[in-house]
N, C-alpha and C. Protein backbone atom coordinates (compact mmCIF):
# COMPACT_ATOMS: atom_id res chain seq x y z
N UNK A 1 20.42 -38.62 -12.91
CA UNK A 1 21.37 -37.72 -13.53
C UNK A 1 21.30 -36.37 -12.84
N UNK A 2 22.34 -35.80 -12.84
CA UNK A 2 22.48 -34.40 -12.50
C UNK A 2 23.02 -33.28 -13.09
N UNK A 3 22.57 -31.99 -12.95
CA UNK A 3 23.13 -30.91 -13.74
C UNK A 3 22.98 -31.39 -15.26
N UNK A 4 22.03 -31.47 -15.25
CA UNK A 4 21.03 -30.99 -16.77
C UNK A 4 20.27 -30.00 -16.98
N UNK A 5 20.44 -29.71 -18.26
CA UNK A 5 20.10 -28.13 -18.58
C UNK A 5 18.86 -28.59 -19.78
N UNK A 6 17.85 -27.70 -19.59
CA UNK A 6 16.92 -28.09 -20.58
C UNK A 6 16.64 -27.05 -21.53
N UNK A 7 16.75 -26.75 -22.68
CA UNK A 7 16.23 -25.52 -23.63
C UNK A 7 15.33 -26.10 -24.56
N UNK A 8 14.04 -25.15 -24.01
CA UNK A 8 12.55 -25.56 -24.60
C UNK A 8 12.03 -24.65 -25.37
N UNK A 9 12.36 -25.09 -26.67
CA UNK A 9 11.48 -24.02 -27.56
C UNK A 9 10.21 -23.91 -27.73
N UNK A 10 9.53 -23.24 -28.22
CA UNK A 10 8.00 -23.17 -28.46
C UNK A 10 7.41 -23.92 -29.99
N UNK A 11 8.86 -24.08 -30.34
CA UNK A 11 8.66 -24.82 -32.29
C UNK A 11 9.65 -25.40 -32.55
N UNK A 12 10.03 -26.04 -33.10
CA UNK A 12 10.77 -26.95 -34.04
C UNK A 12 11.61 -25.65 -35.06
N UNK A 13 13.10 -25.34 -34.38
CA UNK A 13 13.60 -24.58 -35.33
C UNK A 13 14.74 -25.26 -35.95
N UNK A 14 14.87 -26.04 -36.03
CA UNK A 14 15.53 -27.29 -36.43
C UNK A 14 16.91 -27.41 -35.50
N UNK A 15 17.54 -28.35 -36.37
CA UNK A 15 18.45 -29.05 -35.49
C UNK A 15 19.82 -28.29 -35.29
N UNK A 16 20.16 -27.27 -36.48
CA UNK A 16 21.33 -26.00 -36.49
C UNK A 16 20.83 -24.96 -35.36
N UNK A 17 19.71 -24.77 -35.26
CA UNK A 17 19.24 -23.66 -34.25
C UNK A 17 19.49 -24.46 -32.91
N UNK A 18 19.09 -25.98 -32.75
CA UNK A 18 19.42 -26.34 -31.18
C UNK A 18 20.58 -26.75 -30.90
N UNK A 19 21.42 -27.12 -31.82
CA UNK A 19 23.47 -27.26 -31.88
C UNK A 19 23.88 -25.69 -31.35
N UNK A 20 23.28 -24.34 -32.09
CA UNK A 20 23.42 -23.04 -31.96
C UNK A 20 23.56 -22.26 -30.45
N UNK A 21 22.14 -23.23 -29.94
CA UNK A 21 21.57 -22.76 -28.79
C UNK A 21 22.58 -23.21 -27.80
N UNK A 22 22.58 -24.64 -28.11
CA UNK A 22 23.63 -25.22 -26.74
C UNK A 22 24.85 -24.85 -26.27
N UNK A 23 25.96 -24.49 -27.63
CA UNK A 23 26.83 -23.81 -27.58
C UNK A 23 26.99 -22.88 -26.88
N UNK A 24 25.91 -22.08 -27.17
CA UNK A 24 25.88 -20.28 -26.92
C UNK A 24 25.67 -20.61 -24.96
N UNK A 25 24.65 -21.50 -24.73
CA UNK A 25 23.95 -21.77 -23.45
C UNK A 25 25.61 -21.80 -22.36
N UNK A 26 26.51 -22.87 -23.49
CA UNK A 26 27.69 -23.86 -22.68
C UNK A 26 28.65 -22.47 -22.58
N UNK A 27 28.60 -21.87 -23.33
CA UNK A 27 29.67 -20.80 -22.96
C UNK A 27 29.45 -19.69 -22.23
N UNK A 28 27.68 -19.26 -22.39
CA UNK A 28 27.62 -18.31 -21.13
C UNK A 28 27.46 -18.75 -19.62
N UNK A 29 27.66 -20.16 -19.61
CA UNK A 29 27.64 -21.13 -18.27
C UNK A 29 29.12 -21.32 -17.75
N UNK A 30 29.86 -21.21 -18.43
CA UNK A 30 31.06 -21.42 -18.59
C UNK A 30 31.86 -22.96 -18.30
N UNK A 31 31.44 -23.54 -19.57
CA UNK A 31 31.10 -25.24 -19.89
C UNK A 31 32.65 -25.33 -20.31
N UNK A 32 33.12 -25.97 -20.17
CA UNK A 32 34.48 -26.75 -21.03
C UNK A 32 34.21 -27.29 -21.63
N UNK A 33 33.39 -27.95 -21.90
CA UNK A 33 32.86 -28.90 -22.66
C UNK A 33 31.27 -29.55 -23.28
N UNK A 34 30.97 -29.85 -24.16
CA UNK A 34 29.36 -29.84 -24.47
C UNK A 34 29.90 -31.33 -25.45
N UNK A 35 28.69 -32.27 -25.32
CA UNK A 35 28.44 -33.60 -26.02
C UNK A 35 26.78 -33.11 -26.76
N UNK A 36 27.09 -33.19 -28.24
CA UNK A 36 25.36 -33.10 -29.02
C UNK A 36 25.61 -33.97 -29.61
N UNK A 37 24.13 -34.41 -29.68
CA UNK A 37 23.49 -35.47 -30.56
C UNK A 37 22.56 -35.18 -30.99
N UNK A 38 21.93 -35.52 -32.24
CA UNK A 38 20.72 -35.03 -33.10
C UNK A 38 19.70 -36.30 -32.91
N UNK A 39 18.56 -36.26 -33.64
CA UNK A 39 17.65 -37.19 -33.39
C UNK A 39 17.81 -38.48 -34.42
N UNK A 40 19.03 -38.82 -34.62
CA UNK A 40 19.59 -39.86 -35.61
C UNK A 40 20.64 -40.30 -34.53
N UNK A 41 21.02 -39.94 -33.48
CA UNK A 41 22.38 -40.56 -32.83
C UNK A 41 22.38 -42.09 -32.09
N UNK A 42 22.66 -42.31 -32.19
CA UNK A 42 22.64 -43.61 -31.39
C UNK A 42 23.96 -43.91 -30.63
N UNK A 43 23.85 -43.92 -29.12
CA UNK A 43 25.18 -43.90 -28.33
C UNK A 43 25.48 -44.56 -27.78
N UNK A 44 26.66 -45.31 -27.46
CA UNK A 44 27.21 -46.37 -26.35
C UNK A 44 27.05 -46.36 -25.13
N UNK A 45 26.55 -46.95 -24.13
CA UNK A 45 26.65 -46.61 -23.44
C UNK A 45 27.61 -45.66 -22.22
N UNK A 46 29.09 -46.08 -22.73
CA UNK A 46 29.72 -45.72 -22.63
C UNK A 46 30.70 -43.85 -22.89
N UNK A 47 29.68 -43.94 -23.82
CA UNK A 47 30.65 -42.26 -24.54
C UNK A 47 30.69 -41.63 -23.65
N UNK A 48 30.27 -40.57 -22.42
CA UNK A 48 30.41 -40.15 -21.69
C UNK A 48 31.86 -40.71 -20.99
N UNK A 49 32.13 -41.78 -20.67
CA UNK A 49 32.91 -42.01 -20.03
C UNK A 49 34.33 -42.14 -20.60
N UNK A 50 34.01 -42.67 -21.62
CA UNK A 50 35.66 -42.32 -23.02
C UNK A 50 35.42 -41.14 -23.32
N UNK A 51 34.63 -40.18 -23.89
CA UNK A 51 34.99 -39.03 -24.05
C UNK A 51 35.28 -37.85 -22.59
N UNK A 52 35.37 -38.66 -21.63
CA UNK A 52 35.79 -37.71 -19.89
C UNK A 52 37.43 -38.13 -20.57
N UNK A 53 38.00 -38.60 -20.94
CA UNK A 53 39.32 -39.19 -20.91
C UNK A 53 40.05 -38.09 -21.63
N UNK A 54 39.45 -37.38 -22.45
CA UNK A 54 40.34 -36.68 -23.71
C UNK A 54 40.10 -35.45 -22.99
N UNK A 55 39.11 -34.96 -21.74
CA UNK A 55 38.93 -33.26 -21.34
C UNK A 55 40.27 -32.76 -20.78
N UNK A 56 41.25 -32.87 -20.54
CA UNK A 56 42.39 -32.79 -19.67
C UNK A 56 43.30 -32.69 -21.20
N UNK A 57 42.90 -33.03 -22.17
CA UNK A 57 44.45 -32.96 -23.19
C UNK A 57 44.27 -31.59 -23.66
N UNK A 58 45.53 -30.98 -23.79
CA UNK A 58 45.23 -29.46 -24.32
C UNK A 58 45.49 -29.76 -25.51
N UNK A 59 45.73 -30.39 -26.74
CA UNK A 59 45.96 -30.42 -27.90
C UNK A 59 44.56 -30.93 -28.59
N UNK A 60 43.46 -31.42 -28.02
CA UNK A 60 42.39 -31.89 -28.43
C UNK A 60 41.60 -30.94 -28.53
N UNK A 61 40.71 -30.68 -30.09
CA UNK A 61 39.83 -29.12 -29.69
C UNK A 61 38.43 -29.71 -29.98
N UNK A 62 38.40 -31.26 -30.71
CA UNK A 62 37.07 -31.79 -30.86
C UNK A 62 37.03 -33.57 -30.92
N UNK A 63 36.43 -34.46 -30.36
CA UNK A 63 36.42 -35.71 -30.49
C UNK A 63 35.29 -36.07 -31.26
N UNK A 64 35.04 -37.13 -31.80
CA UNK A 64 33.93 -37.43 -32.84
C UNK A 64 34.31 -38.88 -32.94
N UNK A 65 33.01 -39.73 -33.06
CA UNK A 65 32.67 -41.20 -33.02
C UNK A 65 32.57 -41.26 -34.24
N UNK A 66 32.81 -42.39 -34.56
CA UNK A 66 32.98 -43.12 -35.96
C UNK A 66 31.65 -43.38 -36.14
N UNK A 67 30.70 -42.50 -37.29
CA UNK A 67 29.82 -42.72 -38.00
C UNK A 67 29.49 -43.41 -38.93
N UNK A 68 28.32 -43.89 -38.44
CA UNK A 68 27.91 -45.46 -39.39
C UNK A 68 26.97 -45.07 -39.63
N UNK A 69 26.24 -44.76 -40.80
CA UNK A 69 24.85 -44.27 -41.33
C UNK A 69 23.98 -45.87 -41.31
N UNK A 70 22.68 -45.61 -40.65
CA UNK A 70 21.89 -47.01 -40.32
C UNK A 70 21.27 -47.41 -41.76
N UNK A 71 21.05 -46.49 -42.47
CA UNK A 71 21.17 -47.15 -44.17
C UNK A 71 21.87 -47.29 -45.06
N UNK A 72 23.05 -47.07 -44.81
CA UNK A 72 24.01 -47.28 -45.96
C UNK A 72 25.20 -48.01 -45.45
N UNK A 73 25.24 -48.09 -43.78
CA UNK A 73 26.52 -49.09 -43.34
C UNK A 73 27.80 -48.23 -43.14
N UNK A 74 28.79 -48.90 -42.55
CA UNK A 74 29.94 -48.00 -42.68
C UNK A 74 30.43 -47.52 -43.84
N UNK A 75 31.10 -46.41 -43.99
CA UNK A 75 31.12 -45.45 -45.34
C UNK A 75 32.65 -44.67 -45.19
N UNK A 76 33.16 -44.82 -45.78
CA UNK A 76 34.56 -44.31 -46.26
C UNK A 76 34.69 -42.91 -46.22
N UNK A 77 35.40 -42.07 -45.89
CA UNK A 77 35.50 -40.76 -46.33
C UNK A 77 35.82 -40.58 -47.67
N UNK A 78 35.41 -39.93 -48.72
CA UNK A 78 35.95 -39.17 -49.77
C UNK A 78 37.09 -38.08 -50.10
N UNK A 79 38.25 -38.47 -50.62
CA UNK A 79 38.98 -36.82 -50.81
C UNK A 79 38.77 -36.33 -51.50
């Protein structure tokens, strides 16, 4: 792999502080784009390569995979 960026904290400031960090990292880099995952994600091999498909649409401001919680199964949204 190439052009990976690593941010190493000294502690565990949880998982809003390293979503926080990356952001802040991707925009003073000047990123178009940032993919996070927390320590629950589990990914296709693939996502990288379906989510390259949607960077070019200007009407798209966020993509998101269909979440399946590994204990409770697929789950419905609520209104």
């Amino acid at each position: 792999m190439q052009d990976i960026s690593f941010i190493d904290n000294e502690e565990n400031l949880g998982i809003a502080t390293a979503l926080n960090q990356a952001a802040v990292f991707a925009q003073k880099n000047d990123y178009n784009w940032i993919i996070t995952l927390d320590q629950d994600s589990v990914a296709p091999e693939n996502l990288v390569s379906v989510y390259s498909s949607f960077v070019n649409e200007k009407k798209i401001g966020i993509v998101c995979c269909k979440i399946i919680d590994r204990n409770f199964g697929e789950r419905q949204m609520q209104k």
